[in-house]
Protein backbone atom coordinates (compact mmCIF):
# COMPACT_ATOMS: atom_id res chain seq x y z
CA UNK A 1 1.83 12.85 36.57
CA UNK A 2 -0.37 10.21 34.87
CA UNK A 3 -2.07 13.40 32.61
CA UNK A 4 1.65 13.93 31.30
CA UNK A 5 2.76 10.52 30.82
CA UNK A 6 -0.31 9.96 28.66
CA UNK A 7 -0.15 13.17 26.65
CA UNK A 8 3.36 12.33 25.59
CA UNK A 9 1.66 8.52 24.60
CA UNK A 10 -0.70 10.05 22.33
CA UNK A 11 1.93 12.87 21.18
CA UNK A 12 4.13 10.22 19.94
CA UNK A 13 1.21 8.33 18.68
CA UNK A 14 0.18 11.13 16.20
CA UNK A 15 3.37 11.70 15.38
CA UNK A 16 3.70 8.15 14.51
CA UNK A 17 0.36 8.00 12.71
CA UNK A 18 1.62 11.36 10.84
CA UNK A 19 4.55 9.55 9.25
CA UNK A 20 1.89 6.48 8.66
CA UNK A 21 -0.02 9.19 6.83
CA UNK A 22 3.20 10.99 5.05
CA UNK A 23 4.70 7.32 4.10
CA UNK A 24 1.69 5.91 2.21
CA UNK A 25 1.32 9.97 0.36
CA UNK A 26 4.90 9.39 -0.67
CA UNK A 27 4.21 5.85 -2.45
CA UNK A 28 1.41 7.16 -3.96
CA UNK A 29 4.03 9.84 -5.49
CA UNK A 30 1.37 12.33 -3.96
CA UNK A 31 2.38 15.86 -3.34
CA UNK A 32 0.14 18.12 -0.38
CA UNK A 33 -1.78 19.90 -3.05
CA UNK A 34 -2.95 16.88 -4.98
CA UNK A 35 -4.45 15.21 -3.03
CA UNK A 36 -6.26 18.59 -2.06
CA UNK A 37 -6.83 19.04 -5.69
CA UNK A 38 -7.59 15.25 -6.21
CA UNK A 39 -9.62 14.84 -3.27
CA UNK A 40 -11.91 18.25 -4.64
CA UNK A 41 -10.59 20.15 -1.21
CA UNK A 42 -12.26 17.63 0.98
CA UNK A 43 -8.31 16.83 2.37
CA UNK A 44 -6.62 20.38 2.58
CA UNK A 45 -2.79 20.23 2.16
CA UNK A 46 -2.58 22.62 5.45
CA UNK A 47 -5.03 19.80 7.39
CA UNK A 48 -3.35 17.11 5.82
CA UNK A 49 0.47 18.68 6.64
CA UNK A 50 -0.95 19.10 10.16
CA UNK A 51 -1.85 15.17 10.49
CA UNK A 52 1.48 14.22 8.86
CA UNK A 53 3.37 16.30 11.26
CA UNK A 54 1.61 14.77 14.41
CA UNK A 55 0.26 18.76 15.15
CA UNK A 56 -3.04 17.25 14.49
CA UNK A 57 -5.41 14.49 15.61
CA UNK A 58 -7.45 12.69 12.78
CA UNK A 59 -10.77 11.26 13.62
CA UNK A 60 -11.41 7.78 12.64
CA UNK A 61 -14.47 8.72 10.36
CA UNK A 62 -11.74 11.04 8.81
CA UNK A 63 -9.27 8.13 8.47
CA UNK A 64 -11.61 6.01 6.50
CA UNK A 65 -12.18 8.32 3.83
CA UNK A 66 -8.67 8.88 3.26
CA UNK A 67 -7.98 5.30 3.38
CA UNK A 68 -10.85 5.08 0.62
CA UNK A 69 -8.81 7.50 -1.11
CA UNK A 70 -5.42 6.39 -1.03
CA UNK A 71 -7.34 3.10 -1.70
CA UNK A 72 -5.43 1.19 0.95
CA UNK A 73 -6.92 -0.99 4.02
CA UNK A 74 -7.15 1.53 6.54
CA UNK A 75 -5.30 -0.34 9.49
CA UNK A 76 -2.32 0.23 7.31
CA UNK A 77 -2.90 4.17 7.79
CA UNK A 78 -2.08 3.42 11.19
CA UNK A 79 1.26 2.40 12.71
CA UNK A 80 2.53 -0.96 14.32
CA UNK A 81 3.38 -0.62 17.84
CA UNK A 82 5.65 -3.26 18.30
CA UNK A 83 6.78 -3.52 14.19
CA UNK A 84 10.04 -1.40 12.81
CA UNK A 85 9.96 1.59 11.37
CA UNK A 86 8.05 2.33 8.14
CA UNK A 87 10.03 2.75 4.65
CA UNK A 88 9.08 5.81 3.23
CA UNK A 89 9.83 5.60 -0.26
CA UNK A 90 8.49 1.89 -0.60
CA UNK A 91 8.84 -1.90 0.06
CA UNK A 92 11.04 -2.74 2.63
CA UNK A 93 10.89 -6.61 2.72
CA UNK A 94 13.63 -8.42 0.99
CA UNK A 95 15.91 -8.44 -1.90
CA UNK A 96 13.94 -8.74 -5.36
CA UNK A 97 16.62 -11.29 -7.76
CA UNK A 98 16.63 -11.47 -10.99
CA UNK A 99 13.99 -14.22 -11.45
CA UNK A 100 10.65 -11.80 -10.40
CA UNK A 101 8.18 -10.51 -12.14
CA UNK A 102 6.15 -7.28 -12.18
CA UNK A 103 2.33 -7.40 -12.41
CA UNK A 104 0.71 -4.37 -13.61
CA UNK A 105 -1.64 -4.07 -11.15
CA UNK A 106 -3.93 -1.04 -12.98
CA UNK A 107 -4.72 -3.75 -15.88
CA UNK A 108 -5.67 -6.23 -13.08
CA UNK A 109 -8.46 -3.98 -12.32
CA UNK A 110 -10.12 -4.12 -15.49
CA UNK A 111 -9.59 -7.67 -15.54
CA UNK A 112 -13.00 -9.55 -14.47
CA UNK A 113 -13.63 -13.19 -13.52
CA UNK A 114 -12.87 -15.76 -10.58
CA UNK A 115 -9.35 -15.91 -11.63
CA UNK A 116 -8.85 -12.28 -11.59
CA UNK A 117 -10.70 -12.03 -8.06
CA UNK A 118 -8.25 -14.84 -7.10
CA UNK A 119 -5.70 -13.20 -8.49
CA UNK A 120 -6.76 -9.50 -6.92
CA UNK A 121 -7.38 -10.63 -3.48
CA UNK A 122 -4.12 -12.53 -3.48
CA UNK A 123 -1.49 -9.31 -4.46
CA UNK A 124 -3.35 -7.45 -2.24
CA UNK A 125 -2.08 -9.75 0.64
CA UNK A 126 1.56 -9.32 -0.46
CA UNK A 127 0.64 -5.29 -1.18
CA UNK A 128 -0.27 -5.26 2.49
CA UNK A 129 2.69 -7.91 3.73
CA UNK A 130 5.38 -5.65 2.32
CA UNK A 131 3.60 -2.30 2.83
CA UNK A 132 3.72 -1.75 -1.32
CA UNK A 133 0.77 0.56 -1.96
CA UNK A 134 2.01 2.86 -5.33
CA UNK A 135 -1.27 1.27 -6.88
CA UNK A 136 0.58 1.06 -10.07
CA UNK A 137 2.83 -2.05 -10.33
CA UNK A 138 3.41 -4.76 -7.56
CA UNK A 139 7.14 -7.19 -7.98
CA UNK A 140 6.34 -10.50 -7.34
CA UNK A 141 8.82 -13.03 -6.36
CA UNK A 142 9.62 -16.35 -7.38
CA UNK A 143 7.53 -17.73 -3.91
CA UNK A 144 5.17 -15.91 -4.93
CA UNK A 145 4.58 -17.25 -8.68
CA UNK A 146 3.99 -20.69 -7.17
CA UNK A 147 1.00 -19.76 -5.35
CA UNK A 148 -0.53 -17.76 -8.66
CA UNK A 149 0.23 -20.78 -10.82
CA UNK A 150 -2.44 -22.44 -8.33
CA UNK A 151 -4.92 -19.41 -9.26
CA UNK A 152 -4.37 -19.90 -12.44
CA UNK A 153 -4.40 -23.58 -12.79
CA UNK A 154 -1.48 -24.06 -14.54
CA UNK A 155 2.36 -25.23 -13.48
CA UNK A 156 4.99 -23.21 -11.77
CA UNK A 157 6.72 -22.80 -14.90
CA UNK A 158 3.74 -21.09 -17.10
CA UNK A 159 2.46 -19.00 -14.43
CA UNK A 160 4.80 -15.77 -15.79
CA UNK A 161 3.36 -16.91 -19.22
CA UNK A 162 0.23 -17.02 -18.86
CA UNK A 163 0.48 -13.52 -16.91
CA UNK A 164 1.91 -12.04 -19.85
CA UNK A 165 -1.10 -13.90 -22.10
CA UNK A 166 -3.50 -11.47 -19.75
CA UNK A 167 -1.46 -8.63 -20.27
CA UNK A 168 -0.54 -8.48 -16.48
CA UNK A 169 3.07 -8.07 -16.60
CA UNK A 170 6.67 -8.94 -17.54
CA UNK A 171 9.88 -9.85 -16.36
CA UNK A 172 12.20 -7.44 -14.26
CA UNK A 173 16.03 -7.87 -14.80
């Protein structure tokens, strides 16, 4: 009895783990085949489909290198036991007003300095708070300007200037 109770544990585990897999694809606006073509056939859309379908378990050396290729932390590959259910198509925390701002996060990267390390380790925290890994473009919040006018040693009120000065970003209406 205790050989059935755990198989149907670790089926709903992979299954769980599968949508993990299929959710982050999605934001990364990913089909099967590229990332078999992107990944030069090391991730085969019939392996991968297998994984995202819970038909298949993926080994944790496995897991790393797709983490390294979806570029995400790889505990977020996996899924939170006690947490809700993951948004497929994107954030799921909280209404974004009119007041936020979007930081292009592919400049960011060829940004180099204290500030930008500042500034890279701290919207990685919110990519990984609100599950927000497209790669591409992160919203920021009015909270969350606050904490990079800190980084960026100036007041609350330049911080989306001096953004735009770097070429990070602009408002959202």
């Amino acid at each position: 009895m205790t050989d059935t109770v755990t198989g149907e544990m670790t089926e709903t585990y992979s299954r769980k783990v599968g949508d993990r897999l299929r959710a982050i694809r999605r934001q990364k606006r990913l089909s099967l085949q590229d990332v078999e073509a992107a990944s030069d056939l090391e991730f085969k859309a019939s392996v991968l489909g297998a994984y995202e379908r819970g038909e298949r378990a993926i080994s944790v050396p496995r897991l790393q290198r797709l983490a390294r290729f979806y570029n995400v932390p790889v505990d977020q590959l996996l899924p939170n036991d006690d947490g809700p259910a993951f948004a497929e198509d994107g954030p799921a925390m909280g209404i974004i007003d009119e007041r936020s701002f979007t930081i292009d996060l592919r400049r960011l990267e060829d940004l180099t300095g204290p500030e930008a390390d500042m500034l890279n380790r701290y919207l990685s925290m919110i990519q990984v708070q609100r599950q927000d890994f497209n790669g591409r473009v992160l919203t920021i919040r009015k909270d969350d300007l606050r904490a990079i006018a800190c980084i960026l040693g100036v007041g609350p009120s330049s911080a989306t200037e001096r953004l735009g000065d770097l070429g990070l970003g602009h408002g959202v209406s």
